[in-house]
Protein backbone atom coordinates (compact mmCIF):
# COMPACT_ATOMS: atom_id res chain seq x y z
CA UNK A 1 0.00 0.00 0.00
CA UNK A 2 1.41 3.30 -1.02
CA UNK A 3 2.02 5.66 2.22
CA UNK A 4 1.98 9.47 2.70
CA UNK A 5 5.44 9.95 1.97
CA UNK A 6 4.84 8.58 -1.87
CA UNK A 7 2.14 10.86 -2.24
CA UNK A 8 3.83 14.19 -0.85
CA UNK A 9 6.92 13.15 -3.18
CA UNK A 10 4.08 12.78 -6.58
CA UNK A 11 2.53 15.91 -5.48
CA UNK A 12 5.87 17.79 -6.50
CA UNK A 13 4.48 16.68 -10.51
CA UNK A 14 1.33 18.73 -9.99
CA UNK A 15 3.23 21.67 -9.08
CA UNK A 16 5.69 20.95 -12.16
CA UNK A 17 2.53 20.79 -14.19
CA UNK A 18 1.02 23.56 -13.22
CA UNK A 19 4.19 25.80 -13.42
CA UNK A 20 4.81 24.36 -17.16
CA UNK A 21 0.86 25.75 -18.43
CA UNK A 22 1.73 28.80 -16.73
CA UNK A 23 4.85 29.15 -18.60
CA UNK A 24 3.38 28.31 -21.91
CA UNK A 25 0.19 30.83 -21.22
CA UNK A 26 3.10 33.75 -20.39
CA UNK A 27 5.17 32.91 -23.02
CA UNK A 28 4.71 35.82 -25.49
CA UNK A 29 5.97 37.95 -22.30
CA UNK A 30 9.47 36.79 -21.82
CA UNK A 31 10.01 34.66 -25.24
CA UNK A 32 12.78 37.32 -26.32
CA UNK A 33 14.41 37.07 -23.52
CA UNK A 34 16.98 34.84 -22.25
CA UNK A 35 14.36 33.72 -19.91
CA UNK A 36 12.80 31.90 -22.90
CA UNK A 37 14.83 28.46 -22.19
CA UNK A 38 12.69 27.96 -19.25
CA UNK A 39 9.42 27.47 -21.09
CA UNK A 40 11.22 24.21 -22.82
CA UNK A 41 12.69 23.31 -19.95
CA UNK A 42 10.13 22.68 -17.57
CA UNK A 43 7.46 20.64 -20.37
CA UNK A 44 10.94 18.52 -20.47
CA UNK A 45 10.36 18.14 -16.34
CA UNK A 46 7.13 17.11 -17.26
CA UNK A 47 8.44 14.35 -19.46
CA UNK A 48 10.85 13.42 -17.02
CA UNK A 49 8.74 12.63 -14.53
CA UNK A 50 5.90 10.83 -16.25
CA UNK A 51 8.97 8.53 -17.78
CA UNK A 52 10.29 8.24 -14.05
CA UNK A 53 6.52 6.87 -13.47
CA UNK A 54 7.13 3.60 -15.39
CA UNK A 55 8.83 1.76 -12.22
CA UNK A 56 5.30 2.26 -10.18
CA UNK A 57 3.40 1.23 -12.93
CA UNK A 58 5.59 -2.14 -13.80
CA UNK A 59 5.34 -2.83 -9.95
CA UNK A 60 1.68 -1.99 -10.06
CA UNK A 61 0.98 -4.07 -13.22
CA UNK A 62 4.20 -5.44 -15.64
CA UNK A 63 1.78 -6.20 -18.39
CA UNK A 64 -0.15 -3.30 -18.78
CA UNK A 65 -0.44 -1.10 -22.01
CA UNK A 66 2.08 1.30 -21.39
CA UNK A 67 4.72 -1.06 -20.23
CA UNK A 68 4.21 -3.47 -23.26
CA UNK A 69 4.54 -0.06 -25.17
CA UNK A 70 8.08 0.86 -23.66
CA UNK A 71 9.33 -2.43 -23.57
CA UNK A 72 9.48 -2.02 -27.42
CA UNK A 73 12.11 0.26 -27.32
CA UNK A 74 13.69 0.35 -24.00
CA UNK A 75 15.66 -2.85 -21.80
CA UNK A 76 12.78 -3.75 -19.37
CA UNK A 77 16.42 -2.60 -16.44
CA UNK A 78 15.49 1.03 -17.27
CA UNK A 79 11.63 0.33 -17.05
CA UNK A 80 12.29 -1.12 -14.12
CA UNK A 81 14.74 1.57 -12.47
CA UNK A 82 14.39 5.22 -13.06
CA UNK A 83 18.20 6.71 -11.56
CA UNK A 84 18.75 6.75 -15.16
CA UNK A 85 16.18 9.44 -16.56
CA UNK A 86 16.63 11.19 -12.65
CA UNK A 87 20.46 11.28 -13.60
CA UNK A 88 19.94 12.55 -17.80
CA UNK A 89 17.49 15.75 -15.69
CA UNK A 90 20.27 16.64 -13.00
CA UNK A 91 22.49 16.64 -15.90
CA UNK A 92 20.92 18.50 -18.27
CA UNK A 93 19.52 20.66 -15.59
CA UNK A 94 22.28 22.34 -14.42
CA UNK A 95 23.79 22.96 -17.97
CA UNK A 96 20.12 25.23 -18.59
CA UNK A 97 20.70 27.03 -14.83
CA UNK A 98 24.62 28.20 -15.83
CA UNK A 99 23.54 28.71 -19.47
CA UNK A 100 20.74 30.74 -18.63
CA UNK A 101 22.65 32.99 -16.66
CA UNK A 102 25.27 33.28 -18.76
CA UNK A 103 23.00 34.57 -21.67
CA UNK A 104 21.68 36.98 -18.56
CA UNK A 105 25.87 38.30 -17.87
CA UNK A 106 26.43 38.90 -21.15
CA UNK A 107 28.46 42.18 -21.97
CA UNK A 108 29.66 41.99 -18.38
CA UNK A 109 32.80 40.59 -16.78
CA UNK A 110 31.03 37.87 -15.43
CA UNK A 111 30.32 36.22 -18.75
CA UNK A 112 33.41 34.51 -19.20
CA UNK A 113 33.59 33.63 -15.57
CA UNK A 114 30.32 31.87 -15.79
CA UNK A 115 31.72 29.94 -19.10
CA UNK A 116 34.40 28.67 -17.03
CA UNK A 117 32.32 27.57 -14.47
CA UNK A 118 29.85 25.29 -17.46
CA UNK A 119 33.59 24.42 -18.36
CA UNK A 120 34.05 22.86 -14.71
CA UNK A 121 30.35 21.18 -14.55
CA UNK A 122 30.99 19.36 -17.61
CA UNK A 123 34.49 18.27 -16.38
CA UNK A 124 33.10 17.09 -13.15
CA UNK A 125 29.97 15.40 -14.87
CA UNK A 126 32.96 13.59 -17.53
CA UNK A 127 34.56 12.48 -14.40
CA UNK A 128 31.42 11.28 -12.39
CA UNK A 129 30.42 9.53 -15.51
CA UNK A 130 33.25 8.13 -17.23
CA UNK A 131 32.92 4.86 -16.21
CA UNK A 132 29.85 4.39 -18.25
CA UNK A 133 32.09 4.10 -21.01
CA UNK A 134 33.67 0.66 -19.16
CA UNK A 135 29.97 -0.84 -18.29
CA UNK A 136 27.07 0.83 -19.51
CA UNK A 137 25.32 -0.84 -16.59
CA UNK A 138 26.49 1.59 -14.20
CA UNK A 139 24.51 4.57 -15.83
CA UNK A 140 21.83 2.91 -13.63
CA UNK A 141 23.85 4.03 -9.64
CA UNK A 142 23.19 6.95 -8.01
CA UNK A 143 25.83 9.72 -8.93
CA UNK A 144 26.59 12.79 -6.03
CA UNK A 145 29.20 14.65 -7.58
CA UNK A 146 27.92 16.38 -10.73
CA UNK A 147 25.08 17.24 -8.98
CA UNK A 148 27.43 18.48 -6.01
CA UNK A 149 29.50 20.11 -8.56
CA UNK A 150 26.30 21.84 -10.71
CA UNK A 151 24.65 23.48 -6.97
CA UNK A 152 27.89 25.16 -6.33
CA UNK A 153 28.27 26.42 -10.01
CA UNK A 154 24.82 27.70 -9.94
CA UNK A 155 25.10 29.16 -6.71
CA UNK A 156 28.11 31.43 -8.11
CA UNK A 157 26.58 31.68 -11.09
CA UNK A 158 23.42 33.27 -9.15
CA UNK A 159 25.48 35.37 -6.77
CA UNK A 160 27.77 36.52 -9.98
CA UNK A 161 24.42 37.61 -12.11
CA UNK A 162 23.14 39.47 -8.96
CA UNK A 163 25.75 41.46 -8.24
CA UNK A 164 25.65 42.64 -11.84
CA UNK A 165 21.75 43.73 -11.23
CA UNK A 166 23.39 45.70 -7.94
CA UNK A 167 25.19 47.98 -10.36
CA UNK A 168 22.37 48.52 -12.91
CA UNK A 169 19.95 51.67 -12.81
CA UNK A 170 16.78 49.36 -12.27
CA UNK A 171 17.33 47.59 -9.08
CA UNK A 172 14.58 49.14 -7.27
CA UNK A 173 11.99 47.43 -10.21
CA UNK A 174 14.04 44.01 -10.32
CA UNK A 175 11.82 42.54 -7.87
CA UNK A 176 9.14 42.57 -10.71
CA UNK A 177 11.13 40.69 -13.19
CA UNK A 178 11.17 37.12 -14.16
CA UNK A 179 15.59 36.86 -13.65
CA UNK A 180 14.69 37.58 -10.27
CA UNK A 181 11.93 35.44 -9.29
CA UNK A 182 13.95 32.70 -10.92
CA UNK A 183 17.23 33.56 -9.15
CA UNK A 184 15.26 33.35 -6.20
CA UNK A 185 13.73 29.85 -6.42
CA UNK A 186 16.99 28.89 -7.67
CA UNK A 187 18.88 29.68 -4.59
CA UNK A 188 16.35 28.50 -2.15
CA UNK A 189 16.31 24.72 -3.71
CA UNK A 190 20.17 24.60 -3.87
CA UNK A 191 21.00 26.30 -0.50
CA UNK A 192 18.56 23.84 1.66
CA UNK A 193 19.41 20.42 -0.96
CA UNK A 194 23.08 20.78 -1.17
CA UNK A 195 23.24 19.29 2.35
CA UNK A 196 21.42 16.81 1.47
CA UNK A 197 24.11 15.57 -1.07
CA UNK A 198 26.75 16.50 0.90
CA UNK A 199 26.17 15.89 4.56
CA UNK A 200 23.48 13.47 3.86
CA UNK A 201 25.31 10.72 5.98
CA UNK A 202 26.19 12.42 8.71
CA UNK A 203 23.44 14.14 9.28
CA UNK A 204 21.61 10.80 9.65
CA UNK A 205 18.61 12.37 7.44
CA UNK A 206 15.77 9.62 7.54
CA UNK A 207 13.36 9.09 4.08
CA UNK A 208 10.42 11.13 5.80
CA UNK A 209 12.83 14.35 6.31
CA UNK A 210 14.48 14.13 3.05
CA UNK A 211 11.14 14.02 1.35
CA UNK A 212 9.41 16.42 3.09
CA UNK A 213 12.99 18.81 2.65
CA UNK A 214 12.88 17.74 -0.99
CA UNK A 215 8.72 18.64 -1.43
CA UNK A 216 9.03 22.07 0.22
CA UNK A 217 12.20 22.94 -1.94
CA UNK A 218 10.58 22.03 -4.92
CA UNK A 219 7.22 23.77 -3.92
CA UNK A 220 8.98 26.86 -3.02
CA UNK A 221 10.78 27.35 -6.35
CA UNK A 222 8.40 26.24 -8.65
CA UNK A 223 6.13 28.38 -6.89
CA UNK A 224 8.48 31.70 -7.02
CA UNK A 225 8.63 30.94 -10.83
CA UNK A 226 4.85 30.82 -11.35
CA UNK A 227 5.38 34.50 -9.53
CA UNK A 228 7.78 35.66 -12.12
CA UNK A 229 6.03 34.27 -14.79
CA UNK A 230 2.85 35.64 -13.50
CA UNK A 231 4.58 39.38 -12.29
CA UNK A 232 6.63 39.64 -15.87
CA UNK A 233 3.10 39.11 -17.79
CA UNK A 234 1.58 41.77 -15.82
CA UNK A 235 4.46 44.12 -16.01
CA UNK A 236 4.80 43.58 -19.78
CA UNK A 237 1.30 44.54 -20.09
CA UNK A 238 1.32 47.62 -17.95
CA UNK A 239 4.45 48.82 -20.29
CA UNK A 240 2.54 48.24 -23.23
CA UNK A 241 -0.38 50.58 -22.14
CA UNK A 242 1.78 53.03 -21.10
CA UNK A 243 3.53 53.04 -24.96
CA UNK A 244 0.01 52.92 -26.52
């Protein structure tokens, strides 16, 4: 019988769902901006976590529809375990985060810094990775140190895009823009989580705690982007009454 804890953890999707429509009903606000990756990237959330689904359903019933469909194209290992498609998001996660702010930096100092620090991620996720190219089996263990290695570049990242708002003429109005309500979710997930990767151990964190850390992260920054998303559209259309 499936407990609380399973539920809290699924009830993270409905958030990711809900922030994804949001995104896509804003769009025209932000989509010339480099806040426009975002829109992509969160319907590819959405796909990540329905694909993450197909261990439940296999346990639930191994010969339904959908896992007769998958097992046409996919080992029934990576029906059956979903670290895989978990460790494909981190990866590709972390790239969007430093890219995103790098596009943000750009005609600043900071832009090359930032490049050097997608130059690190990739180097640590080559080395946390490499020996998939031994034994493709062990793309299906749990891997800590890209994901270790992609907080703290995003963190700088973060700090290094902010203190290029602090020199700007419009830092009294940057609470209203989408950067910031981004930045902000940003931070809050990888601030509280990066213990969890880190210290995990030794802080003797039980399942319950990590899942209820993990759901109130993810609640809290997918719910300060549905702000930003929600702020920039209003903004954009107060602007654009004011021109007209």
């Amino acid at each position: 019988m499936l407990d609380f804890d399973f539920y809290l953890k699924r009830s993270i999707f409905l958030v990711e769902i809900i922030c994804a429509v949001i995104a896509l009903l804003t769009y025209k606000y932000y989509k010339k901006t480099p806040s426009k990756i975002f829109m992509p990237f969160l319907w590819f959330v959405v796909i990540i976590e329905i694909i993450a689904l197909l261990p439940i359903i296999f346990v639930i019933n191994e010969n339904s529809l959908i896992i007769d469909f998958f097992k046409v194209f996919m080992p029934e290992k990576m029906i059956r375990l979903n670290f895989w498609i978990y460790n494909i998001y981190s990866i590709i996660s972390f790239f969007i985060f430093l890219f995103f702010y790098w596009l943000l930096t750009k005609g600043t100092n900071h832009n090359k810094y930032i490049f050097f620090l997608i130059v690190i991620y990739l180097i640590a996720v080559i080395i946390d990775h490499k020996d998939h190219f031994i034994d493709i089996s062990n793309f299906f263990k749990r891997r800590t140190m890209h994901k270790i290695a992609g907080v703290l570049c995003t963190l700088v990242a973060a700090f290094m895009y902010l203190q290029t708002v602090f020199k700007r003429d419009d830092i009294f109005t940057f609470h209203k823009t989408l950067p910031f309500w981004i930045t902000v979710g940003l931070l809050f997930f990888n601030l509280v989580t990066i213990p969890i990767f880190i210290f995990a151990q030794q802080l003797n964190f039980s399942k319950p705690i990590y899942i209820y850390i993990l759901t109130l992260s993810n609640y809290i920054m997918y719910g300060s982007f549905i702000i930003g998303f929600i702020k920039n559209a209003r903004l954009q259309k107060q602007n654009s009454s004011l021109t007209n």
